[in-house]
PDB file of N, CA and C in Angstrom:
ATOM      1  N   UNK A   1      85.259 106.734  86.546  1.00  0.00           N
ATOM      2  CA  UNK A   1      84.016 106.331  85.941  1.00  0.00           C
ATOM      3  C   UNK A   1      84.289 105.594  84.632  1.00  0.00           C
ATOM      4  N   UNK A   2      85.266 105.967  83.927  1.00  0.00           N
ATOM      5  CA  UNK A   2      85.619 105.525  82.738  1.00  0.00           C
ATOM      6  C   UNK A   2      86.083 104.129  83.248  1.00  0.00           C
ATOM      7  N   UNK A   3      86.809 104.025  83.800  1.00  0.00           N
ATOM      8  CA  UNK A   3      87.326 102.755  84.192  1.00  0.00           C
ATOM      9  C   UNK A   3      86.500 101.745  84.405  1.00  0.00           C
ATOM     10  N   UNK A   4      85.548 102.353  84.852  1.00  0.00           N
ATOM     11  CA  UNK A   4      84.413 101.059  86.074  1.00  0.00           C
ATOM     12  C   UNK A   4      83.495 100.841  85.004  1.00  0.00           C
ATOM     13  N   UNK A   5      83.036 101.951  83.619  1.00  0.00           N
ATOM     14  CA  UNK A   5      82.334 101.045  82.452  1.00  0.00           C
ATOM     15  C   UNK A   5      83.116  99.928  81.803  1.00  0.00           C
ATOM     16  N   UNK A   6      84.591 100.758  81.654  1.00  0.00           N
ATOM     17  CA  UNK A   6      85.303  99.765  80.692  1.00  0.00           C
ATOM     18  C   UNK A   6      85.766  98.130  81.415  1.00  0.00           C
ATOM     19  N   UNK A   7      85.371  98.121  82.548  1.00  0.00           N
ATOM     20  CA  UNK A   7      85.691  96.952  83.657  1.00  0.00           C
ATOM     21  C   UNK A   7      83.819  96.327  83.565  1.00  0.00           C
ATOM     22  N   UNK A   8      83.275  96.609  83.611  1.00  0.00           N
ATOM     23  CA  UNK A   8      81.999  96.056  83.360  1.00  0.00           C
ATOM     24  C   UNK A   8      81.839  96.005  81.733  1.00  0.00           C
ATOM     25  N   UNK A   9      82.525  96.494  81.122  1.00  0.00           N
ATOM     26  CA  UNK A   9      82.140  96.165  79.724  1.00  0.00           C
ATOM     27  C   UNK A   9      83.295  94.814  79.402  1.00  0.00           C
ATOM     28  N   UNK A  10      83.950  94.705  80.201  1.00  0.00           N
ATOM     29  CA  UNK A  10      85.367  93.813  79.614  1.00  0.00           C
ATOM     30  C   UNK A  10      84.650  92.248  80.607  1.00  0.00           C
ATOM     31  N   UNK A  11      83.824  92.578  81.753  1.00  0.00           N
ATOM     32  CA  UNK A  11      83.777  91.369  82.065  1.00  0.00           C
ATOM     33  C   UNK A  11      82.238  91.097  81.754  1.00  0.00           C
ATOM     34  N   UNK A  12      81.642  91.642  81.135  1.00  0.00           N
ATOM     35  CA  UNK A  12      79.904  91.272  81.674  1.00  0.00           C
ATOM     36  C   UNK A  12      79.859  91.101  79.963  1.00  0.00           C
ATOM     37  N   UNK A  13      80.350  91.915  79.056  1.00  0.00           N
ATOM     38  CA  UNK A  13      80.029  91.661  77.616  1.00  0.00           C
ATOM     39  C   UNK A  13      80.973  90.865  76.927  1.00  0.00           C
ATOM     40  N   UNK A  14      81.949  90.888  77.156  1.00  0.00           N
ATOM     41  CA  UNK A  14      82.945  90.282  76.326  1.00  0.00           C
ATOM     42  C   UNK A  14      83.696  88.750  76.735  1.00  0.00           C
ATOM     43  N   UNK A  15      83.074  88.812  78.449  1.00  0.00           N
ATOM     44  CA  UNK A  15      83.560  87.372  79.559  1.00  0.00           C
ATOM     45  C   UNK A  15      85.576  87.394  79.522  1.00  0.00           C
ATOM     46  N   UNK A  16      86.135  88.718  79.767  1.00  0.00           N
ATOM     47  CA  UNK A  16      87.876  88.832  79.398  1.00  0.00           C
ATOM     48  C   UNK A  16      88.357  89.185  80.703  1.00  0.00           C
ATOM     49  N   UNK A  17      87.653  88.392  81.930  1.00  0.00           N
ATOM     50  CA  UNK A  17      88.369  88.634  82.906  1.00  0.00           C
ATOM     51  C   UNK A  17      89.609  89.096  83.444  1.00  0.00           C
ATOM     52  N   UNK A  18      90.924  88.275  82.880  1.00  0.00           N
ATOM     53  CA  UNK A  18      91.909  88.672  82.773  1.00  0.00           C
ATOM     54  C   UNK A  18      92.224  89.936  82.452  1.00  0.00           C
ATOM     55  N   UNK A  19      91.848  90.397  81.071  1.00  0.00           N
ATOM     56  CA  UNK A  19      92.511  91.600  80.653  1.00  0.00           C
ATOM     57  C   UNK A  19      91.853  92.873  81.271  1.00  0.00           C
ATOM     58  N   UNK A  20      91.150  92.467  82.328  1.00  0.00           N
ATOM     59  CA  UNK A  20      90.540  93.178  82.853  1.00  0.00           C
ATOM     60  C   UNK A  20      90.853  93.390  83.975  1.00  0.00           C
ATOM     61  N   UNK A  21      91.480  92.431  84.988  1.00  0.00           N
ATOM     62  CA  UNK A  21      92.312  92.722  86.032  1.00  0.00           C
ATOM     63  C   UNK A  21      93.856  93.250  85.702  1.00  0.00           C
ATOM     64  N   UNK A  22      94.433  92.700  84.193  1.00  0.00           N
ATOM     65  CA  UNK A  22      95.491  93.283  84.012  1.00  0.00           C
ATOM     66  C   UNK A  22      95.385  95.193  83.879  1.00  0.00           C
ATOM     67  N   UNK A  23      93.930  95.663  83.106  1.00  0.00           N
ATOM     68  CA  UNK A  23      94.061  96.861  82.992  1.00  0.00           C
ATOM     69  C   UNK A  23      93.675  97.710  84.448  1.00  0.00           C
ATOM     70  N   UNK A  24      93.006  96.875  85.038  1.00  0.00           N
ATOM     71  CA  UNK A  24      93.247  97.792  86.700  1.00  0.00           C
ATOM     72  C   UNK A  24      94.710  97.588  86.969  1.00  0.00           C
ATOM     73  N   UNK A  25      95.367  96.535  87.315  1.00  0.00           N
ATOM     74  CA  UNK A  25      96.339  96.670  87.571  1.00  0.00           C
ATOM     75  C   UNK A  25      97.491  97.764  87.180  1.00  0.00           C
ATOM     76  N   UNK A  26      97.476  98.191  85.894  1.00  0.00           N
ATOM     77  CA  UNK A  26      97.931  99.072  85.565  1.00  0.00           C
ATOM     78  C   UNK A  26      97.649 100.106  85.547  1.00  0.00           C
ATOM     79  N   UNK A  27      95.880 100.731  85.631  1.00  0.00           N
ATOM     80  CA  UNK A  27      95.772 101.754  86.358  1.00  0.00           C
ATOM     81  C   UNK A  27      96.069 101.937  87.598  1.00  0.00           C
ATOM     82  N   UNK A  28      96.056 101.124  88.701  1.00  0.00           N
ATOM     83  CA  UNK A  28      96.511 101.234  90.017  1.00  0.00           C
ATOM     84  C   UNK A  28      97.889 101.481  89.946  1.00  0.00           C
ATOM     85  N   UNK A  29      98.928 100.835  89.343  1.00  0.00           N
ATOM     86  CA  UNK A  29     100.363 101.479  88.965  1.00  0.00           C
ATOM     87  C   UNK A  29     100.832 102.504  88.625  1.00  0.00           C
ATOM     88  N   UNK A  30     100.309 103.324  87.637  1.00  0.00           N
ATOM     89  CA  UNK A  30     100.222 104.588  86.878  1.00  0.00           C
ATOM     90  C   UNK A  30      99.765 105.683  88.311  1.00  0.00           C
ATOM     91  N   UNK A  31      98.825 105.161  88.722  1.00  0.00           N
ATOM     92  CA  UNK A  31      98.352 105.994  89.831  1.00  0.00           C
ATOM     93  C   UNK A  31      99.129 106.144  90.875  1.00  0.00           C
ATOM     94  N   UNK A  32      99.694 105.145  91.171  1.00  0.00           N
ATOM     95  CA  UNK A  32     100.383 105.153  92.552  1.00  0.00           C
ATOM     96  C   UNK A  32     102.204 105.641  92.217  1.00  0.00           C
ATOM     97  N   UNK A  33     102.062 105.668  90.775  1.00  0.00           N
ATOM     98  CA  UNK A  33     103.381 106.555  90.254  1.00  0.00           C
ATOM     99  C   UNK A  33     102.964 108.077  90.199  1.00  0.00           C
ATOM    100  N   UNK A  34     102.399 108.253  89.940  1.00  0.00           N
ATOM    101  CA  UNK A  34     102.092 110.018  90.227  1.00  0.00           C
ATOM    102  C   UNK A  34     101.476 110.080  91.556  1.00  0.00           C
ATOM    103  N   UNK A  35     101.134 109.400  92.392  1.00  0.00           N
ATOM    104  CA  UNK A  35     101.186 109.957  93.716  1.00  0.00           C
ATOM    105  C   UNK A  35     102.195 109.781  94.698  1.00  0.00           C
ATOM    106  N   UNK A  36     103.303 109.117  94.058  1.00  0.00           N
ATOM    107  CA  UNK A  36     104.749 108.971  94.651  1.00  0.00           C
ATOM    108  C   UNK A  36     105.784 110.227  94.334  1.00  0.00           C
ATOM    109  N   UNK A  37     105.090 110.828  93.003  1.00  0.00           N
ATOM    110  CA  UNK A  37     105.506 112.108  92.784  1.00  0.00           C
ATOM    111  C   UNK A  37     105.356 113.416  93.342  1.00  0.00           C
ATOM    112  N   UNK A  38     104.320 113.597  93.911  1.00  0.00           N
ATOM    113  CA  UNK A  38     103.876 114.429  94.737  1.00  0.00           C
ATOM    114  C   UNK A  38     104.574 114.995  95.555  1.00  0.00           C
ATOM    115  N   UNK A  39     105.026 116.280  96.131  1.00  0.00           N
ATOM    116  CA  UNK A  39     106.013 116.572  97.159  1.00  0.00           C
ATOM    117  C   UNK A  39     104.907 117.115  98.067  1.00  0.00           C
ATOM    118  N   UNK A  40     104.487 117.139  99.061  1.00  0.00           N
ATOM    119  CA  UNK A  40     103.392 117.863 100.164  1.00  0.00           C
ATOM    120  C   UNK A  40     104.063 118.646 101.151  1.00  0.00           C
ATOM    121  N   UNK A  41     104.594 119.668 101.170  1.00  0.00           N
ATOM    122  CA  UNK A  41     104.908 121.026 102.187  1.00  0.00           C
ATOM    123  C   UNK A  41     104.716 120.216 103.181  1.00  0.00           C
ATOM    124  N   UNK A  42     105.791 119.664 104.010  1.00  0.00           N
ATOM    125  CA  UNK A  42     106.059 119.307 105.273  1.00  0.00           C
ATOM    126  C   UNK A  42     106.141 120.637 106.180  1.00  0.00           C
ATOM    127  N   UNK A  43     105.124 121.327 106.430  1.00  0.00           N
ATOM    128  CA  UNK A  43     105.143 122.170 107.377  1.00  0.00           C
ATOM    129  C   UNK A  43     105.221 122.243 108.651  1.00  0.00           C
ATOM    130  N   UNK A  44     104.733 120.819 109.293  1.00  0.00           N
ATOM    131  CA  UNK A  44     105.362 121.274 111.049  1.00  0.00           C
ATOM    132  C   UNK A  44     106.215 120.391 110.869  1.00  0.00           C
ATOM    133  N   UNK A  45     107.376 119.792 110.355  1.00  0.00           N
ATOM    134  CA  UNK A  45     108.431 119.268 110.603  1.00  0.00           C
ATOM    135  C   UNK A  45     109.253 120.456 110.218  1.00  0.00           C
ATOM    136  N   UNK A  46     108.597 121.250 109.014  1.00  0.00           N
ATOM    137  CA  UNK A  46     109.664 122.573 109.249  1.00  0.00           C
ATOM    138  C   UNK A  46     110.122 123.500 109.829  1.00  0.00           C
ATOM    139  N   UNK A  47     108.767 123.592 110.911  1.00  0.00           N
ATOM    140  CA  UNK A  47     108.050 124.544 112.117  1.00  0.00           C
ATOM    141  C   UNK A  47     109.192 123.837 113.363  1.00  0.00           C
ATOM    142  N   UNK A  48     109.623 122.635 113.197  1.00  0.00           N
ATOM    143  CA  UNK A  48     110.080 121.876 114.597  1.00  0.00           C
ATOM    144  C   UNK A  48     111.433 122.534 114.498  1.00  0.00           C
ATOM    145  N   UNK A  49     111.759 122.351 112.916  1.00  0.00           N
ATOM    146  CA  UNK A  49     113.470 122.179 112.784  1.00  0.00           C
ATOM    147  C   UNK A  49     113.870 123.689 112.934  1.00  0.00           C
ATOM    148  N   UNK A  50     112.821 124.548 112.900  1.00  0.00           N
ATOM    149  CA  UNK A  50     113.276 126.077 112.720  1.00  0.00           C
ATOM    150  C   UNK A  50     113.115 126.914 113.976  1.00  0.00           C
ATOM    151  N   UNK A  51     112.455 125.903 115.188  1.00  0.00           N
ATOM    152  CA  UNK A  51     112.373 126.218 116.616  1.00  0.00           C
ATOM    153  C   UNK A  51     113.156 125.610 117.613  1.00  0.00           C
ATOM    154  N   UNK A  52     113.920 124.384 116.821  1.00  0.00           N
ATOM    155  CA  UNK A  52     115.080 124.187 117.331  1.00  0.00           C
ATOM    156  C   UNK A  52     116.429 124.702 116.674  1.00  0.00           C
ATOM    157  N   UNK A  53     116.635 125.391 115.425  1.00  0.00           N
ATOM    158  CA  UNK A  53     117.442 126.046 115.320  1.00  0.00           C
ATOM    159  C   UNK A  53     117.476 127.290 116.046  1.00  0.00           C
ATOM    160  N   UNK A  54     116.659 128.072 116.549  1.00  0.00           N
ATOM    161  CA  UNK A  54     116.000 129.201 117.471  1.00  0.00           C
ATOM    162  C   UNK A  54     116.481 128.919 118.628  1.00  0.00           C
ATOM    163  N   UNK A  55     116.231 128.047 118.812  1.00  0.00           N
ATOM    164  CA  UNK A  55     116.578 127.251 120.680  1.00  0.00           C
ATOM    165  C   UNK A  55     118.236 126.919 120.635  1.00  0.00           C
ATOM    166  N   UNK A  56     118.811 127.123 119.594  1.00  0.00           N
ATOM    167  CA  UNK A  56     120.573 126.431 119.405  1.00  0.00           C
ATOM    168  C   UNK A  56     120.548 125.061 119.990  1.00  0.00           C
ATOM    169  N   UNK A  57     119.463 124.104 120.116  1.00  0.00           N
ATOM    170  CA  UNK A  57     119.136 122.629 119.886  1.00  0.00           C
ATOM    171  C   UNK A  57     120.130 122.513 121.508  1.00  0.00           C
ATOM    172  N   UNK A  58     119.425 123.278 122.773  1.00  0.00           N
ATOM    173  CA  UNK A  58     120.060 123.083 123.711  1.00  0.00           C
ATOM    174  C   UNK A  58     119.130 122.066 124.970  1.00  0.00           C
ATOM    175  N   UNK A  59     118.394 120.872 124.070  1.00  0.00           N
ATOM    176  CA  UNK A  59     117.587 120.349 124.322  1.00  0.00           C
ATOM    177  C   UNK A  59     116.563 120.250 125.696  1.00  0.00           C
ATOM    178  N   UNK A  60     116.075 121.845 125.282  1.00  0.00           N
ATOM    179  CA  UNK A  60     114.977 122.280 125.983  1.00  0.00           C
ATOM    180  C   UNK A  60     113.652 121.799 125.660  1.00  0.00           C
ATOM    181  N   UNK A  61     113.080 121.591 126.950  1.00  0.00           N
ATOM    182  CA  UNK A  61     111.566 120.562 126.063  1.00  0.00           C
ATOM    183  C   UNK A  61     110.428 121.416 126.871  1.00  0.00           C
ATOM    184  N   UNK A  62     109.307 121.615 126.003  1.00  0.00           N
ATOM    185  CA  UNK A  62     108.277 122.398 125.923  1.00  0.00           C
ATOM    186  C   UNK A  62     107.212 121.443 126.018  1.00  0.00           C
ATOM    187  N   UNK A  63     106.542 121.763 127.468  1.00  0.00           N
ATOM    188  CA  UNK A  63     105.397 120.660 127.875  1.00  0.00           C
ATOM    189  C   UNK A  63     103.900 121.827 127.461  1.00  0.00           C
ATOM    190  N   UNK A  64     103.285 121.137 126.758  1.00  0.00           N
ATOM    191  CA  UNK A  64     102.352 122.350 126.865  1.00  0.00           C
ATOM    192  C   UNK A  64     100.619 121.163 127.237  1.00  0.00           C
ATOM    193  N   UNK A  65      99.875 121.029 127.887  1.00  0.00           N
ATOM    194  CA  UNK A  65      98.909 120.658 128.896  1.00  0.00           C
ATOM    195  C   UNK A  65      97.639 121.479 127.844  1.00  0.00           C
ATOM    196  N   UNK A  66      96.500 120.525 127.702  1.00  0.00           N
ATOM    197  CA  UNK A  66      94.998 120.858 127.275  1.00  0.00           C
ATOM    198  C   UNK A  66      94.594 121.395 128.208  1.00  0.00           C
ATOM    199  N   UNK A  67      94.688 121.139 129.600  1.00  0.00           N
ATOM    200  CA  UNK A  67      93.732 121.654 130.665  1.00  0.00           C
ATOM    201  C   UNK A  67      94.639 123.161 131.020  1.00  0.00           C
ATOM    202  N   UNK A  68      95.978 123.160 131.150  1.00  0.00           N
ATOM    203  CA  UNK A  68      96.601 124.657 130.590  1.00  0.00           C
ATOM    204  C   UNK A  68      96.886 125.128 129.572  1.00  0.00           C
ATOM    205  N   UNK A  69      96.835 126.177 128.844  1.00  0.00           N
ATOM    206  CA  UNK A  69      97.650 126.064 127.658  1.00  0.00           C
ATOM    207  C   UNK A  69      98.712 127.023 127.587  1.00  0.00           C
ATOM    208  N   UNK A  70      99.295 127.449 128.806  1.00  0.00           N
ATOM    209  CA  UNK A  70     100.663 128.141 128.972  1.00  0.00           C
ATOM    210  C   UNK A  70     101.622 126.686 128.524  1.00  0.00           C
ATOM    211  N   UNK A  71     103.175 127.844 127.940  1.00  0.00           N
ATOM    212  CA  UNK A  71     104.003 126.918 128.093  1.00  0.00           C
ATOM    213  C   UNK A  71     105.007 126.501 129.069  1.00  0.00           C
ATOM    214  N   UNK A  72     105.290 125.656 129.797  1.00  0.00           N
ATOM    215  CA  UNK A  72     106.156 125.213 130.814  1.00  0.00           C
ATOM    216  C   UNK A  72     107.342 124.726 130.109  1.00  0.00           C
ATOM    217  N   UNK A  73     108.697 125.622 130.363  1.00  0.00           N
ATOM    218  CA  UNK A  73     109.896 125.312 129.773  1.00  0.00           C
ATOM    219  C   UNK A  73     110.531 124.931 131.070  1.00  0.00           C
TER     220      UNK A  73
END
């Protein structure tokens, strides 16, 4: 919200187009640096790797069907 006054105040009162796409620009940077930071709990890739360590990766494959929901090994 702060942004979107100070972006309507930079182009509608003052006519500073520029420094006004430069300061999004750099909020979009700043932003997309702390959401590159982020680590997100990869949980079913951890779920995969820890059911094929279980299985001794003897590349058994598990069909499992919507219209069944037993598993067929």
């Amino acid at each position: 919200m702060c942004t979107t006054q100070l972006q309507e105040y930079l182009i509608f009162k003052r006519e500073k187009i520029l420094e006004s796409n430069i300061m999004l620009c750099i909020v979009l940077i700043f932003g997309a640096m702390i959401t590159a930071l982020i680590r997100s709990p990869l949980r079913r890739q951890n779920a995969q790797h820890n059911v094929d360590n279980l299985l001794g990766n003897n590349n058994i494959v598990a069909v499992v069907s919507n219209a069944n929901p037993q598993v067929n090994a």
